[in-house]
PDB file of N, CA and C in Angstrom:
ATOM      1  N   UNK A   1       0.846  -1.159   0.000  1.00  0.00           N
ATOM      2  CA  UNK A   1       0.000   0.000   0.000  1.00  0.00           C
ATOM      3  C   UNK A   1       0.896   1.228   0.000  1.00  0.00           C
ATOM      4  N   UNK A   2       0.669   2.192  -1.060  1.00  0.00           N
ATOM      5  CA  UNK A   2       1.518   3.200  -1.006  1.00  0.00           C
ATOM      6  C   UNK A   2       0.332   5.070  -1.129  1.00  0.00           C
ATOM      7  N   UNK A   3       0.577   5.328   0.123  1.00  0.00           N
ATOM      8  CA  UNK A   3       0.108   6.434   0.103  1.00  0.00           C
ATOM      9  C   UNK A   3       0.660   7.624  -0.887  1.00  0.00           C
ATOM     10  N   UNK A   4      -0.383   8.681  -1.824  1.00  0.00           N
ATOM     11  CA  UNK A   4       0.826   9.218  -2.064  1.00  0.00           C
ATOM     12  C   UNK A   4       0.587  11.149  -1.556  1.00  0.00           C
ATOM     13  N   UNK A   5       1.524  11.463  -1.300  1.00  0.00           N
ATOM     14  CA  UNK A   5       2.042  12.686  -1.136  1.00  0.00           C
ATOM     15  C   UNK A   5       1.250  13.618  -2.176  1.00  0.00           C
ATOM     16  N   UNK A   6       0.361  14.993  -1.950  1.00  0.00           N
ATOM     17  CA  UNK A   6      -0.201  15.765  -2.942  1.00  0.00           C
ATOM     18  C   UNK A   6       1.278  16.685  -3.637  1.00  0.00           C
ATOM     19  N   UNK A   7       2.568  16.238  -2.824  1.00  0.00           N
ATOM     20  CA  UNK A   7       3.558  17.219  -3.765  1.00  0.00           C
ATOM     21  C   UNK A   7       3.915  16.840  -5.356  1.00  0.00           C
ATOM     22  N   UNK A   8       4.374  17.212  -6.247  1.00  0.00           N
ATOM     23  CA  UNK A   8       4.618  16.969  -7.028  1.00  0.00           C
ATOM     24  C   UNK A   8       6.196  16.079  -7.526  1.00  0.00           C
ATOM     25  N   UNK A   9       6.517  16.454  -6.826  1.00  0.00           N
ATOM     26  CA  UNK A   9       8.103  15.411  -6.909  1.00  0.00           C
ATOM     27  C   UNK A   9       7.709  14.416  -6.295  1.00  0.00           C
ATOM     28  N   UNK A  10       6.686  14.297  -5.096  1.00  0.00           N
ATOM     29  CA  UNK A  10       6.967  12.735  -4.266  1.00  0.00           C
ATOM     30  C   UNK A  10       5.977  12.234  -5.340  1.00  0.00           C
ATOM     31  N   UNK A  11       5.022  12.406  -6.451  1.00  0.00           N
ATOM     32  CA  UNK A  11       4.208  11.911  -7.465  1.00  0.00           C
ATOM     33  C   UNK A  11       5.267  11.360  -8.256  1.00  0.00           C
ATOM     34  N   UNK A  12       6.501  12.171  -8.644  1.00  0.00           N
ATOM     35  CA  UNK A  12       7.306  11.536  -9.894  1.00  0.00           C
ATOM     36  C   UNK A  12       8.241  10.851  -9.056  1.00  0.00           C
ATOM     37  N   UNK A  13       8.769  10.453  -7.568  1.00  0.00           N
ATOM     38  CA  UNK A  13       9.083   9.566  -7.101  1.00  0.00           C
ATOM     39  C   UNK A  13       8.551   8.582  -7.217  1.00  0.00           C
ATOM     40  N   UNK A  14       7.413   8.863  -6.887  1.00  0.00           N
ATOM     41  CA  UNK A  14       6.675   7.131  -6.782  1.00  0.00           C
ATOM     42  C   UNK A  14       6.483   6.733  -8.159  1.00  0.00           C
ATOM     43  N   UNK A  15       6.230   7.174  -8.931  1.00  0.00           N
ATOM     44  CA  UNK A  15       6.026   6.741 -10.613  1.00  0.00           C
ATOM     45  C   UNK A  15       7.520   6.144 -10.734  1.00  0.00           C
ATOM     46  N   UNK A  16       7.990   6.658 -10.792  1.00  0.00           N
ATOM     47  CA  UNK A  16       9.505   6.262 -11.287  1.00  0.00           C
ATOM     48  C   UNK A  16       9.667   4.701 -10.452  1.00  0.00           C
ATOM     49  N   UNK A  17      10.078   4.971  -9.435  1.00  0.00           N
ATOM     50  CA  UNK A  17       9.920   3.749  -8.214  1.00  0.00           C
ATOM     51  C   UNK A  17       8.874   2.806  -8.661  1.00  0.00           C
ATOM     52  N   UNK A  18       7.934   2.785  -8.729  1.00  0.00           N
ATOM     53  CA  UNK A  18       6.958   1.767  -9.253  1.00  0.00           C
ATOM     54  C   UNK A  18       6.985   1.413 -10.595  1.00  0.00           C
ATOM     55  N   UNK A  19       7.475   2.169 -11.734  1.00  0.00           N
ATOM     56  CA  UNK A  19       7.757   1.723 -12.668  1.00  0.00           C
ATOM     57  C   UNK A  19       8.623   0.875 -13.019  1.00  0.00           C
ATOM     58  N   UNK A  20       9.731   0.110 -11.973  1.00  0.00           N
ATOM     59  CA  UNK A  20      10.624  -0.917 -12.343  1.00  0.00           C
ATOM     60  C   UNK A  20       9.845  -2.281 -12.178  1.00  0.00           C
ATOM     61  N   UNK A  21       8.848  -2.195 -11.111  1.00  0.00           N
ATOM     62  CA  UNK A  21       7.124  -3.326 -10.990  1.00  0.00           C
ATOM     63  C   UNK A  21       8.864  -4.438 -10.378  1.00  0.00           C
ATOM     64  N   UNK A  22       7.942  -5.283  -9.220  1.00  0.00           N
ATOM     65  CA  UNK A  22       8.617  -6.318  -8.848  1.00  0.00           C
ATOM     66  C   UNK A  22       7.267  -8.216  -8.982  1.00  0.00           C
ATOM     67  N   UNK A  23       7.968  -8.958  -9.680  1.00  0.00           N
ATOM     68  CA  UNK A  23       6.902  -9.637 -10.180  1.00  0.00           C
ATOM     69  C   UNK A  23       6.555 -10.432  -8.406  1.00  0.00           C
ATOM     70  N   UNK A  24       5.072 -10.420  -8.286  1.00  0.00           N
ATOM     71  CA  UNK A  24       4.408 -11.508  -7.593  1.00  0.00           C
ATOM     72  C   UNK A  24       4.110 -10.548  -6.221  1.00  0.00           C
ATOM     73  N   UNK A  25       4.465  -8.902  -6.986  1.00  0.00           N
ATOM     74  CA  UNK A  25       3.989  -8.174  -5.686  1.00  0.00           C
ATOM     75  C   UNK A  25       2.808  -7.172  -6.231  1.00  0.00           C
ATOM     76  N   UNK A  26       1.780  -6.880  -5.457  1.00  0.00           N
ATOM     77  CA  UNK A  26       0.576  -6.058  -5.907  1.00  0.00           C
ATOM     78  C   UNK A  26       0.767  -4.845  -5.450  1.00  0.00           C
ATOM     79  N   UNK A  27       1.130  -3.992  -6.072  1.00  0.00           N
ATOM     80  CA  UNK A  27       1.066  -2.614  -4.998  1.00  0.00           C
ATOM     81  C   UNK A  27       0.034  -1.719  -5.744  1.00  0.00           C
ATOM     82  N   UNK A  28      -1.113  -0.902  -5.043  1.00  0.00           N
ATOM     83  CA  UNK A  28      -2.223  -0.100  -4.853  1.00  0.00           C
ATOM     84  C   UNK A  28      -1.601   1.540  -4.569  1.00  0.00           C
ATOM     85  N   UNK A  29      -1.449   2.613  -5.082  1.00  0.00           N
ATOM     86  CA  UNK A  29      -1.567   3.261  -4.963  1.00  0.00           C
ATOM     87  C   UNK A  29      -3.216   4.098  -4.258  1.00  0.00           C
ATOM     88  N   UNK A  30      -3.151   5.037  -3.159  1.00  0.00           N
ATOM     89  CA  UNK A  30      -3.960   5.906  -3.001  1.00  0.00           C
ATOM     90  C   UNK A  30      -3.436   7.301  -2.518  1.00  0.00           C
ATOM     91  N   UNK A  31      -4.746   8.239  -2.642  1.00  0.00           N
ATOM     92  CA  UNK A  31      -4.521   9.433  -2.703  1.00  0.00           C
ATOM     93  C   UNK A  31      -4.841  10.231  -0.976  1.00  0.00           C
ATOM     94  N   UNK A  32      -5.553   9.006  -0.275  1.00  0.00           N
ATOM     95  CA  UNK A  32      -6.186   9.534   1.198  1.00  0.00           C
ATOM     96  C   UNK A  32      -5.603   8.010   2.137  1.00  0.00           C
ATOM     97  N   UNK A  33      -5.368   8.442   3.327  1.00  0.00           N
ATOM     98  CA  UNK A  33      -5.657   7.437   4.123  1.00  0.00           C
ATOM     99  C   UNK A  33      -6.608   6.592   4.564  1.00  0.00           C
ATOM    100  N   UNK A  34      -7.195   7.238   4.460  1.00  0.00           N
ATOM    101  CA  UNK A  34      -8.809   6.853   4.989  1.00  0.00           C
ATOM    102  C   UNK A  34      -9.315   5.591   3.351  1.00  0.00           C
ATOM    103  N   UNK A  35      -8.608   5.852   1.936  1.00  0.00           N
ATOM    104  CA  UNK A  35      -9.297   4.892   1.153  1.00  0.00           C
ATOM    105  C   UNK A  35      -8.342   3.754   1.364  1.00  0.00           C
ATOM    106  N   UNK A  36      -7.149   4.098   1.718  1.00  0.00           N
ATOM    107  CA  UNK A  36      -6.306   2.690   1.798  1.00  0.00           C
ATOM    108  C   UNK A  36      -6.367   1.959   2.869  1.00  0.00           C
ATOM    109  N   UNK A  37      -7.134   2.557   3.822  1.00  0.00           N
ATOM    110  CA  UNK A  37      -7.309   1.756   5.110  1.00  0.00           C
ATOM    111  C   UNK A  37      -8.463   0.900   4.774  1.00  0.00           C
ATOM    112  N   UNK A  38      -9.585   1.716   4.141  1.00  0.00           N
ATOM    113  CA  UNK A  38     -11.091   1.252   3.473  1.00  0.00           C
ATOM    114  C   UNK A  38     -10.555  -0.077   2.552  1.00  0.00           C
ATOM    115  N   UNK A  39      -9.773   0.364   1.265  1.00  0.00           N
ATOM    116  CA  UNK A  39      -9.377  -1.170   1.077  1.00  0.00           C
ATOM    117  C   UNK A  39      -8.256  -2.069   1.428  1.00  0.00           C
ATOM    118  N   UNK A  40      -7.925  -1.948   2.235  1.00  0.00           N
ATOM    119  CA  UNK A  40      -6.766  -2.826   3.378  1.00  0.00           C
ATOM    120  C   UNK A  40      -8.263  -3.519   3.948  1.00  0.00           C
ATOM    121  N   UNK A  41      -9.250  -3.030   4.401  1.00  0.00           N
ATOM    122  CA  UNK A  41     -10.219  -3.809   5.457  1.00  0.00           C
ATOM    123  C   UNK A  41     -11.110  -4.887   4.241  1.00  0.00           C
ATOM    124  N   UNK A  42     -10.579  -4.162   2.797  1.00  0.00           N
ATOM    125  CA  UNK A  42     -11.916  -4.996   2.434  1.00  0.00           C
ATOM    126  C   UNK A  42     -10.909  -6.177   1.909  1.00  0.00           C
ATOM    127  N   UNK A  43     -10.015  -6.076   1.953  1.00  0.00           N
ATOM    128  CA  UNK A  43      -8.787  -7.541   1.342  1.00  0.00           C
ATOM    129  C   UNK A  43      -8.941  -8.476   2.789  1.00  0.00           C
ATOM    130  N   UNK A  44      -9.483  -8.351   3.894  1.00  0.00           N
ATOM    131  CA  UNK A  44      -9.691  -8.894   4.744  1.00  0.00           C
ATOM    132  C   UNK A  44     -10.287 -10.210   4.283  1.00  0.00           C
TER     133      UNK A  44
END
């Protein structure tokens, strides 16, 4: 789960960073805490 930052460099951090993808891992980007907690509960 990767929260992301409303700045604009920590946006082209994480793009960059996630763009190398590691196989057999799922990662979810969100924009609030509150939705990644919402689906963290619903992978329950």
């Amino acid at each position: 789960m990767w929260v992301d930052s409303p700045d604009l460099y920590s946006k082209l951090s994480t793009d960059k960073t996630l763009s190398y993808g590691i196989r057999g891992i799922i990662i979810a980007t969100f924009e609030s805490k509150d939705t990644a907690l919402a689906w963290l509960r619903a992978m329950q």
